[in-house]
C-alpha atoms as a PDB file:
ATOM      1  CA  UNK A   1      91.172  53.445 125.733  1.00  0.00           C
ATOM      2  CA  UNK A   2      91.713  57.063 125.324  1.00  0.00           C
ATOM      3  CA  UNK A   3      91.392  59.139 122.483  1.00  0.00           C
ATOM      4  CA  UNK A   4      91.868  62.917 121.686  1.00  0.00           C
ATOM      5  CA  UNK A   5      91.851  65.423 118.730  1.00  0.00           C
ATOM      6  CA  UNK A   6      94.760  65.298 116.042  1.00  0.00           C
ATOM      7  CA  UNK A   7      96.762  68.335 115.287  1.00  0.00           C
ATOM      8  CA  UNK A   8      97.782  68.773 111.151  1.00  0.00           C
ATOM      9  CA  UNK A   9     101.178  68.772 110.968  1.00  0.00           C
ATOM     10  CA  UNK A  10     103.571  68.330 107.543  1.00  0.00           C
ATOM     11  CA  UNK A  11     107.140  68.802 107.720  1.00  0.00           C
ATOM     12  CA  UNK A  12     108.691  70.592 105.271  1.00  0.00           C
ATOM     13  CA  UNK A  13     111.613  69.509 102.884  1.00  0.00           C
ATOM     14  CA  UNK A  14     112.917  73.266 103.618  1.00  0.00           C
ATOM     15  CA  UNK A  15     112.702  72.610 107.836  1.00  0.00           C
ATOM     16  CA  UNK A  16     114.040  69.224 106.787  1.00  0.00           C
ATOM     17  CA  UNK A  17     117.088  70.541 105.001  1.00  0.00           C
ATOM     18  CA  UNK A  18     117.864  72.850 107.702  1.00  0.00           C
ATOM     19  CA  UNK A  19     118.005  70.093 110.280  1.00  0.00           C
ATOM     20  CA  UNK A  20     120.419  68.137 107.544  1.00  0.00           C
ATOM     21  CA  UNK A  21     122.599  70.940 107.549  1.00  0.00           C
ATOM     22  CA  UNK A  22     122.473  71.534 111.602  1.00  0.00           C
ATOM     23  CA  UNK A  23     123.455  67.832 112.103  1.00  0.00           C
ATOM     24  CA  UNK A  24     125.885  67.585 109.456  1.00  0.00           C
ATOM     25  CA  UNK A  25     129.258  67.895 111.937  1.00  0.00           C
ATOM     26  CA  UNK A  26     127.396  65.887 114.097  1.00  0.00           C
ATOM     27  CA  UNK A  27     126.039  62.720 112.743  1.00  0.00           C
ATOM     28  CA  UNK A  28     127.729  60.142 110.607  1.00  0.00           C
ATOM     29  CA  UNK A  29     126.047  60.244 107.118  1.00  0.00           C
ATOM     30  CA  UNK A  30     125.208  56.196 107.315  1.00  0.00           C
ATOM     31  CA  UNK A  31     126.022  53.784 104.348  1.00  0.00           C
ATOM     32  CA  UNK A  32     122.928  52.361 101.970  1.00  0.00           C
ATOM     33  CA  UNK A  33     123.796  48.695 102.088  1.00  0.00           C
ATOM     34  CA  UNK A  34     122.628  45.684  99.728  1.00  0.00           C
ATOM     35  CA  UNK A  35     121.686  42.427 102.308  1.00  0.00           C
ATOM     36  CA  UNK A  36     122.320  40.006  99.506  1.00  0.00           C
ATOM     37  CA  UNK A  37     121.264  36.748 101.822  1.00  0.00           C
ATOM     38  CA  UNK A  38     117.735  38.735 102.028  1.00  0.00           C
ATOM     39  CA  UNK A  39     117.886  39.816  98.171  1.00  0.00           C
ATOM     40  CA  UNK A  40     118.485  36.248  97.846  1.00  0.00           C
ATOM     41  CA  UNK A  41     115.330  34.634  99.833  1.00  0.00           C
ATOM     42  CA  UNK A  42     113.037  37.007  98.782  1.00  0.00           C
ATOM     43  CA  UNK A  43     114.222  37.119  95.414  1.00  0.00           C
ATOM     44  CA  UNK A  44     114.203  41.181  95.548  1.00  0.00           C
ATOM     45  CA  UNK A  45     117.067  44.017  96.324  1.00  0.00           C
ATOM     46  CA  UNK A  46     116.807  44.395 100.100  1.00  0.00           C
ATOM     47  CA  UNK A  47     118.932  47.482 101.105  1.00  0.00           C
ATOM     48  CA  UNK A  48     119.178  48.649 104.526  1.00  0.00           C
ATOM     49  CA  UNK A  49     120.188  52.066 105.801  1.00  0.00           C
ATOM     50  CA  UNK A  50     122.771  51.478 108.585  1.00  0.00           C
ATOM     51  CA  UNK A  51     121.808  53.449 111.552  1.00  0.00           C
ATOM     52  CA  UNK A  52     123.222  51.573 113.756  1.00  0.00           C
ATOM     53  CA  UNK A  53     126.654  52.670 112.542  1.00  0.00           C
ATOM     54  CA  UNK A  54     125.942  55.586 114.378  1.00  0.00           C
ATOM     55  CA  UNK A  55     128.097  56.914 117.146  1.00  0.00           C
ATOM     56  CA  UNK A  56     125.010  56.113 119.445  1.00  0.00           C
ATOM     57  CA  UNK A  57     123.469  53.086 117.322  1.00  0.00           C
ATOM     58  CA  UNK A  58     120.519  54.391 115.957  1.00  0.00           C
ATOM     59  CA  UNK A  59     118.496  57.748 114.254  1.00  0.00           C
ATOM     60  CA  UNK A  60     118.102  58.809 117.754  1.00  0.00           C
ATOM     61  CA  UNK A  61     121.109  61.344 117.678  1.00  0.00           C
ATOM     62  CA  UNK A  62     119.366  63.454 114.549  1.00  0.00           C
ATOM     63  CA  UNK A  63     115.928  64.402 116.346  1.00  0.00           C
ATOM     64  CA  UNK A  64     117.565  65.251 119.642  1.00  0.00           C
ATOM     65  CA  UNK A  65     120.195  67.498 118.312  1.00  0.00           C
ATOM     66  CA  UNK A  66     118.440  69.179 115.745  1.00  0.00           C
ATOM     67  CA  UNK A  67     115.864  69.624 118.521  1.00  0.00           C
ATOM     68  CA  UNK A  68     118.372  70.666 121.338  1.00  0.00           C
ATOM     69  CA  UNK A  69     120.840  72.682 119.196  1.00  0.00           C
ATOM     70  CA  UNK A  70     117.601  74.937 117.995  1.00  0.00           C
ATOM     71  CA  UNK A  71     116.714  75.719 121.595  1.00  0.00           C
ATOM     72  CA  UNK A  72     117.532  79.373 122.961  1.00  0.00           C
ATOM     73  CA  UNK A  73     119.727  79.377 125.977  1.00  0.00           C
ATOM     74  CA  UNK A  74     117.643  81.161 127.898  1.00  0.00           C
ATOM     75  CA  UNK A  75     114.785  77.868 127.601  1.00  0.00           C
ATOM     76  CA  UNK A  76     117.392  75.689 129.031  1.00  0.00           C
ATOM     77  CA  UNK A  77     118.958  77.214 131.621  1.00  0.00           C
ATOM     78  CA  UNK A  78     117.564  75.164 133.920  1.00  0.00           C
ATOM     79  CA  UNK A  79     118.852  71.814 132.015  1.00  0.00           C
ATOM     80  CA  UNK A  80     117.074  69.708 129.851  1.00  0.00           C
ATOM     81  CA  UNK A  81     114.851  66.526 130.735  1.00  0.00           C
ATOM     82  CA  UNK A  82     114.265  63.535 128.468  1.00  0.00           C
ATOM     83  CA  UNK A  83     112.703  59.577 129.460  1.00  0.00           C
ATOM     84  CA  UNK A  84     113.580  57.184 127.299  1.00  0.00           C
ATOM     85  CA  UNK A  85     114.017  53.441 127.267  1.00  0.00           C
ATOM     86  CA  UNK A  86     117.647  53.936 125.860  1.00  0.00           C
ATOM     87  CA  UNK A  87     117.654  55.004 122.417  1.00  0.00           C
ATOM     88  CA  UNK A  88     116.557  58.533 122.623  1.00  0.00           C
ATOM     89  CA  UNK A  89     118.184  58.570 125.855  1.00  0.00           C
ATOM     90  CA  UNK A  90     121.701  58.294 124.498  1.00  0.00           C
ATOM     91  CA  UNK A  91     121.200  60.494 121.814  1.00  0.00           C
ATOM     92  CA  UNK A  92     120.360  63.094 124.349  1.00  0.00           C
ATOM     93  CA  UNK A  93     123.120  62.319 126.303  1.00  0.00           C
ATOM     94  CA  UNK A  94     125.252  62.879 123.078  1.00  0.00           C
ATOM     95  CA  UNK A  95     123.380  66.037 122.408  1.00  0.00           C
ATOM     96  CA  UNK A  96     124.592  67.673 125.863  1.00  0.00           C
ATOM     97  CA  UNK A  97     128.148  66.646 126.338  1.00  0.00           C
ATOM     98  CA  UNK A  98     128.576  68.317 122.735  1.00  0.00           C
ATOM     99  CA  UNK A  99     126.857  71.081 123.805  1.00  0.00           C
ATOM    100  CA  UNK A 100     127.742  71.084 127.573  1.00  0.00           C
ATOM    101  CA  UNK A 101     124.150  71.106 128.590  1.00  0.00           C
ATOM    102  CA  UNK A 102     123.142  70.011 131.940  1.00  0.00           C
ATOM    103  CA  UNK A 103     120.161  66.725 131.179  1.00  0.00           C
ATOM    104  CA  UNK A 104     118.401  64.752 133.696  1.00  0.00           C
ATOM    105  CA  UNK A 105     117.315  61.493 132.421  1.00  0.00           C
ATOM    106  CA  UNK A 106     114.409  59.187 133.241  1.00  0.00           C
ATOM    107  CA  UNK A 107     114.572  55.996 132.074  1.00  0.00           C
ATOM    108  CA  UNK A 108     112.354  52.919 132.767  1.00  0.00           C
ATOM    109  CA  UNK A 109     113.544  50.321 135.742  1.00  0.00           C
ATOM    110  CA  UNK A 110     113.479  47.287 133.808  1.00  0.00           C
ATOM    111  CA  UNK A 111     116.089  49.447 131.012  1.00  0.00           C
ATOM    112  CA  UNK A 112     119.343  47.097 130.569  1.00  0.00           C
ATOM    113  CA  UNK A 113     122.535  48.281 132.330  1.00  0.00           C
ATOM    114  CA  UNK A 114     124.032  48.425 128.950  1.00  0.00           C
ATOM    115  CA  UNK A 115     121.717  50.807 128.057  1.00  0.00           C
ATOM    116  CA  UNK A 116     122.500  53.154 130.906  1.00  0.00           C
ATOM    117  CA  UNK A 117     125.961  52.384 131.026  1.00  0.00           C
ATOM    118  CA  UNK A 118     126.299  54.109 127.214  1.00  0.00           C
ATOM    119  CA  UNK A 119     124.014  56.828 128.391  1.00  0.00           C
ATOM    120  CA  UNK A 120     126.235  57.917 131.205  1.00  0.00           C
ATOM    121  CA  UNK A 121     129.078  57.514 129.148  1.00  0.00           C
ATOM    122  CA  UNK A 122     127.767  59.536 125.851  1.00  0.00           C
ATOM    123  CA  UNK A 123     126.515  62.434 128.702  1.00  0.00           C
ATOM    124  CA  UNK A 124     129.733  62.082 131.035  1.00  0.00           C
ATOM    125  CA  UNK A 125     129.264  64.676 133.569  1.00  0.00           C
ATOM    126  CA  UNK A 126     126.865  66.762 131.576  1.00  0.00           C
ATOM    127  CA  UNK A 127     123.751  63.652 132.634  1.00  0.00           C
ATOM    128  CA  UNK A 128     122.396  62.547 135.331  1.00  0.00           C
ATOM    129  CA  UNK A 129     120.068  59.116 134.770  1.00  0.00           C
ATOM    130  CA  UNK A 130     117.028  58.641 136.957  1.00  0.00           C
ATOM    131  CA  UNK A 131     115.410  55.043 136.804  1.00  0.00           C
ATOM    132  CA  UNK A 132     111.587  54.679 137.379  1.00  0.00           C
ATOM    133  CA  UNK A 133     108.509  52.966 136.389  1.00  0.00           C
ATOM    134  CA  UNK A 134     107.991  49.673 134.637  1.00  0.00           C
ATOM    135  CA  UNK A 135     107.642  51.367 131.128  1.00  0.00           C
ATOM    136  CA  UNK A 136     108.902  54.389 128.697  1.00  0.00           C
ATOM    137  CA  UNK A 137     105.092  55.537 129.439  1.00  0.00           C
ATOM    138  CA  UNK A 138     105.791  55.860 133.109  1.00  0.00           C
ATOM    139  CA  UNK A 139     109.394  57.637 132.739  1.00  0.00           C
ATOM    140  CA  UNK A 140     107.572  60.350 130.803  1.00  0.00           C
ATOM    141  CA  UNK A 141     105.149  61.100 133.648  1.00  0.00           C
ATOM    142  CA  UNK A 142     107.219  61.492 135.521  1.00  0.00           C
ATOM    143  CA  UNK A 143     109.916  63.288 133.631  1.00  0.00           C
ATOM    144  CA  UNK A 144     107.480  65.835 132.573  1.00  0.00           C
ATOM    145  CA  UNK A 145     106.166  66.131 136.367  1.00  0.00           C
ATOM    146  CA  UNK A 146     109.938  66.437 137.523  1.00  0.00           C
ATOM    147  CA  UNK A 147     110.138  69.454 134.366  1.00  0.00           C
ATOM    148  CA  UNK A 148     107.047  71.624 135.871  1.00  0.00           C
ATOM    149  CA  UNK A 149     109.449  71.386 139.675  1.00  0.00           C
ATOM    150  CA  UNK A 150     112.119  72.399 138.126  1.00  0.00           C
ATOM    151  CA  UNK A 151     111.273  74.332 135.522  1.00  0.00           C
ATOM    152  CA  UNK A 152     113.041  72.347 133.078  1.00  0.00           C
ATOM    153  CA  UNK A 153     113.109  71.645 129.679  1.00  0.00           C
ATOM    154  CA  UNK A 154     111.427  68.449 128.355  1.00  0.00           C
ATOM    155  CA  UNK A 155     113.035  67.154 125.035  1.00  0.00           C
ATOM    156  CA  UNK A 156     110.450  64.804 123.380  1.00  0.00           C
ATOM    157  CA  UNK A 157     111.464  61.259 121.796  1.00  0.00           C
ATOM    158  CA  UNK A 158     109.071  61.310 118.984  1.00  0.00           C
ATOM    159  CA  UNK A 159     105.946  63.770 119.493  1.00  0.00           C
ATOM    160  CA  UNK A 160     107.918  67.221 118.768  1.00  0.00           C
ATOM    161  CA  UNK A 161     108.640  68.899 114.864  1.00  0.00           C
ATOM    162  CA  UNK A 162     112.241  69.551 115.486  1.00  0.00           C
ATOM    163  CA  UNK A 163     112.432  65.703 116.496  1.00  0.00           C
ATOM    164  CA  UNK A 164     110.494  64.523 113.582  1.00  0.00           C
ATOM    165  CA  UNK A 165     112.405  67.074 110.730  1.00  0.00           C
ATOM    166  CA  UNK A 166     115.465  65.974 112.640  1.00  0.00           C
ATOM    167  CA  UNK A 167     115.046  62.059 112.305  1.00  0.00           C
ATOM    168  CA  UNK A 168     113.546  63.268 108.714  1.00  0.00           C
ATOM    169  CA  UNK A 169     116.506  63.670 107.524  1.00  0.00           C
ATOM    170  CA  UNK A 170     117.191  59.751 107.235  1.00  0.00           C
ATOM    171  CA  UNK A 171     114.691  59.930 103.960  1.00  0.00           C
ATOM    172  CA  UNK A 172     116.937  62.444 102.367  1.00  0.00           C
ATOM    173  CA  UNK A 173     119.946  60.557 102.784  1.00  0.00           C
ATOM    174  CA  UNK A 174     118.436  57.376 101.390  1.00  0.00           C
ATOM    175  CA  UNK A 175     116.845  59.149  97.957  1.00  0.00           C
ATOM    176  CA  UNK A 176     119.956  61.002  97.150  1.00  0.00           C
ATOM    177  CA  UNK A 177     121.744  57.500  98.076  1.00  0.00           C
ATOM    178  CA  UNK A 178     120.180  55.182  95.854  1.00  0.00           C
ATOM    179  CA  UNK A 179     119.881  56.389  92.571  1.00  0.00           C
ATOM    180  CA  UNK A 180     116.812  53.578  90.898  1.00  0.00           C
ATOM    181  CA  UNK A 181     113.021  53.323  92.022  1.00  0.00           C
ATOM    182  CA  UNK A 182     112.107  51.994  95.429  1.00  0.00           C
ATOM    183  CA  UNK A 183     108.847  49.992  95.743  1.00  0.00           C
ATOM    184  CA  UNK A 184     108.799  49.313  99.178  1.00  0.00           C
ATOM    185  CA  UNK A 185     110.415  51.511 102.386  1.00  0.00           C
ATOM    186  CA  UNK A 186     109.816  49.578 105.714  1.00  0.00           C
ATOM    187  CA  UNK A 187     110.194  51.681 108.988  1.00  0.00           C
ATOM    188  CA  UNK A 188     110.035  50.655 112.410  1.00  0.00           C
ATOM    189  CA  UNK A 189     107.442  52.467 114.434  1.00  0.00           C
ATOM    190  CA  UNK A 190     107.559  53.156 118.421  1.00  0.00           C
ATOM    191  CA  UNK A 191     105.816  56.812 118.699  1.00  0.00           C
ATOM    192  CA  UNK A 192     105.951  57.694 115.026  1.00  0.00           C
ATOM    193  CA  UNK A 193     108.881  60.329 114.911  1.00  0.00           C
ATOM    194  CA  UNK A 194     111.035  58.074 112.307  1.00  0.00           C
ATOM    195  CA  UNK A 195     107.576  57.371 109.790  1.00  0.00           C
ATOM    196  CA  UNK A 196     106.309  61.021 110.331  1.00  0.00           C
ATOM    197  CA  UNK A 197     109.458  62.845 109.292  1.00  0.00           C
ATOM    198  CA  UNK A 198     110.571  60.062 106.679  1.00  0.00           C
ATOM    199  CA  UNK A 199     107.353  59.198 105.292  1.00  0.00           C
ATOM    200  CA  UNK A 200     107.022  62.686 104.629  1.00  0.00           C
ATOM    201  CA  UNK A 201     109.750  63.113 102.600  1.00  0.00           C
ATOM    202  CA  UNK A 202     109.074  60.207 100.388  1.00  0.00           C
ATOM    203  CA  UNK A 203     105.623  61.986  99.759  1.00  0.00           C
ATOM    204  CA  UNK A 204     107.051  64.842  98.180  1.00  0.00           C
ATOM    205  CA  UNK A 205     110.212  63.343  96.219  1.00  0.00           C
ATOM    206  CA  UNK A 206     108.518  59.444  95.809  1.00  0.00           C
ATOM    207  CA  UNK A 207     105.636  59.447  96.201  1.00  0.00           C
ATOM    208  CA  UNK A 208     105.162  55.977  94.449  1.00  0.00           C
ATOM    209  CA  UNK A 209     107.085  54.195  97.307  1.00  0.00           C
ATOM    210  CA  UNK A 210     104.593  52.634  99.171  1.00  0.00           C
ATOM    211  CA  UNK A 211     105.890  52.786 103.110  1.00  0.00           C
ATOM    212  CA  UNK A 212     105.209  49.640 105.308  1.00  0.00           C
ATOM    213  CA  UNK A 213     105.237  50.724 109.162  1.00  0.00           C
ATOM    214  CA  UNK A 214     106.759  48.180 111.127  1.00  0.00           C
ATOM    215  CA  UNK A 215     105.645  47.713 114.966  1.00  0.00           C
ATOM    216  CA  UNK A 216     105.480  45.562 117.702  1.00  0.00           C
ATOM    217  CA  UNK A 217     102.562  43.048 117.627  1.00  0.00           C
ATOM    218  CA  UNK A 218     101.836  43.714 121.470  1.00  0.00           C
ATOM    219  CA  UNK A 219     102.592  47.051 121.439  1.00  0.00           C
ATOM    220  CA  UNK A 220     100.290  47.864 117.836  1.00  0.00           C
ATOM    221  CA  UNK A 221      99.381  51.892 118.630  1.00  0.00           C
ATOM    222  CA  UNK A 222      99.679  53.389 115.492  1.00  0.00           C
ATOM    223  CA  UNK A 223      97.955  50.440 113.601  1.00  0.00           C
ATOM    224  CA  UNK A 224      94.810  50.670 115.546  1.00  0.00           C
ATOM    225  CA  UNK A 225      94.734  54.292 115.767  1.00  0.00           C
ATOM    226  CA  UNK A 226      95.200  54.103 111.714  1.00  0.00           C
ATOM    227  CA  UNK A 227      92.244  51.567 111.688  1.00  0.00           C
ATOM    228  CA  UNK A 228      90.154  53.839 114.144  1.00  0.00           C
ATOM    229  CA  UNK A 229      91.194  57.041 112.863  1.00  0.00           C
ATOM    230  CA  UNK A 230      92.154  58.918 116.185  1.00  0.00           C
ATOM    231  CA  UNK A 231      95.059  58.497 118.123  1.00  0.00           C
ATOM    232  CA  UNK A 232      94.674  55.557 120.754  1.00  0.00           C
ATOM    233  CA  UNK A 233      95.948  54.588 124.345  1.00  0.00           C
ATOM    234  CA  UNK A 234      96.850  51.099 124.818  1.00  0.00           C
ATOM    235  CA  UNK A 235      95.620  49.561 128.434  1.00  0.00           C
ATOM    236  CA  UNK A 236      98.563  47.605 128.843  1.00  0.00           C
ATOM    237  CA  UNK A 237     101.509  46.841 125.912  1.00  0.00           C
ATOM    238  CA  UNK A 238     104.416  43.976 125.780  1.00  0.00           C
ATOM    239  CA  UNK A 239     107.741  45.683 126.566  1.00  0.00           C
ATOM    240  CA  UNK A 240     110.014  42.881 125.300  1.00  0.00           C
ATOM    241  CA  UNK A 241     110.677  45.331 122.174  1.00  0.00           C
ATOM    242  CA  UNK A 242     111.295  47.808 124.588  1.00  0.00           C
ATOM    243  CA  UNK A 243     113.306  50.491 121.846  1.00  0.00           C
ATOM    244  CA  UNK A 244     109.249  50.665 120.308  1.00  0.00           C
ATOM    245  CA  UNK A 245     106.873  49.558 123.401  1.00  0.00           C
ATOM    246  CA  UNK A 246     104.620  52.870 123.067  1.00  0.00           C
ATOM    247  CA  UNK A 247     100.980  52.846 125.008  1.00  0.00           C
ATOM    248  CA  UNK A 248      99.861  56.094 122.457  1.00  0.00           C
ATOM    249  CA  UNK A 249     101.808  57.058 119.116  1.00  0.00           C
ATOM    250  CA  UNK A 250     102.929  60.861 119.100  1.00  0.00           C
ATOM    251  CA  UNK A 251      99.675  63.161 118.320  1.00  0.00           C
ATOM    252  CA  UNK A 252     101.937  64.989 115.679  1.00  0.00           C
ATOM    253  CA  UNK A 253     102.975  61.742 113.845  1.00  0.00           C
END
C-alpha cells in the first residue's frame, strides 16, 4: 500500500456560491424528496436529494462544468481529457457539447454499453470515447499519459477544487431546501469529491449534522485512510460498484 503527504484544502462557501451561480443555466436544481416506505421502517424522516433527475443522472454534471467552464481557452486548445467509469464521463461529455469543446474520453473496458452509449450521445461530435484497462484506476493512467502526448487538458473526477466546489453545491441546495434540523446526511463516497465539497458546507452552516460516508465494502479507501490517517492505495478493489470502485481517495478530499 502506498501512502503520500496530504495537502490542506477547505472550500469556501464564497468559491461555492460562485460555482452555484456558474451552473445555474446548466443544471436542474433537483427536488428534496420524503421516501415515506423508508420513514416508515426506520421510523425516521428519510429525504433524499434526487440527483438522478439530472439531465445526466447524477452530481457529476456540477464538478465538470464548473470545472470546465472556469478554464481559459487558451488551456484547452488542445481538447480536454477525462477517464471515468461513466458518471463523470457523461457529465463531461455534457460539459463540451454545451461548450463545443473537443474531449477525449477514457473509460474502463468492462464500462456497460449503456454507459458509453449516453456518453457519446451527451458529447455528440464534440467526444471521442477510448476504452481501456480493467478499472477507473487504469483509464486515468492512461488518460493522463495520453494528456502529456498531446498536450491536453486533464479534467479530474473528484481530486480537483473546481470539481469539489462544483459538486459542493449539492449541500447548498439541500440546507436552503429543507427548512428543520438534519441529524444525519449520508453521502456516497468513490474519490471523495461529493463528501469534500458537501461535507464542507454542512461544517460551516450545520455543523451539528453528523455526515455518514457511504462506500463500497471492497472498495473501502477513504475508511482506511481515515483509520490510518494518510491517504491509502488499495492492492486490488471489487468493481461491481463500479460508479465508486476507487484504489486511492482524491489527496484534496
Amino acid at each position: 500500500m502506498k501512502t503520500d503527504t496530504i495537502k490542506t484544502y477547505f472550500p469556501s462557501l464564497i468559491d461555492i456560491g460562485k460555482a452555484q451561480n456558474r451552473l445555474a443555466k446548466v443544471i436542474r436544481r433537483t427536488p428534496l424528496e420524503q421516501h415515506f416506505d423508508l420513514s416508515e421502517k426506520y421510523g425516521a424522516e428519510i429525504w433524499l436529494k434526487r440527483e438522478d433527475l439530472q439531465a445526466v443522472r447524477s452530481y457529476k454534471i456540477r464538478g465538470a462544468y464548473n470545472k470546465i467552464s472556469g478554464l481559459d481557452k487558451s488551456v484547452i486548445q488542445n481538447g480536454i481529457v477525462c477517464a471515468s467509469a461513466g458518471n463523470h464521463a457523461q457529465g463531461v461529455a455534457l460539459s463540451c457539447y454545451k461548450l463545443n469543446i473537443k474531449g477525449t474520453i477514457f473509460m474502463p473496458t468492462p464500462t456497460s454499453n449503456q454507459k458509453i452509449k449516453k456518453v457519446k450521445q451527451f458529447g455528440q461530435d464534440f467526444v471521442k470515447v477510448v476504452l481501456i484497462g480493467d478499472t477507473f484506476d487504469d483509464a486515468s493512467k492512461a488518460a493522463q499519459a495520453f494528456c502529456k502526448k498531446e498536450d491536453a487538458t486533464y479534467i479530474p473526477p473528484f481530486d480537483d477544487e473546481k470539481v469539489i466546489e462544483g459538486q459542493g453545491t449539492i449541500g447548498m441546495e439541500i440546507l436552503h431546501q429543507f427548512a428543520g434540523h438534519i441529524d444525519y446526511l449520508f453521502l456516497p463516497i468513490g474519490g471523495g469529491g461529493l463528501s469534500a465539497g458537501v461535507s464542507s458546507v454542512f461544517h460551516h452552516l450545520s455543523p451539528d449534522t453528523k455526515i455518514i460516508g457511504v462506500e463500497p465494502l471492497g472498495a473501502a479507501a477513504m475508511k482506511l485512510s481515515i483509520e490510518k490517517g494518510e491517504r491509502v492505495l488499495l492492492e486490488e478493489i471489487d468493481k461491481f460498484v463500479d460508479g465508486a470502485a476507487v484504489q486511492q481517495v482524491g489527496q484534496l478530499n
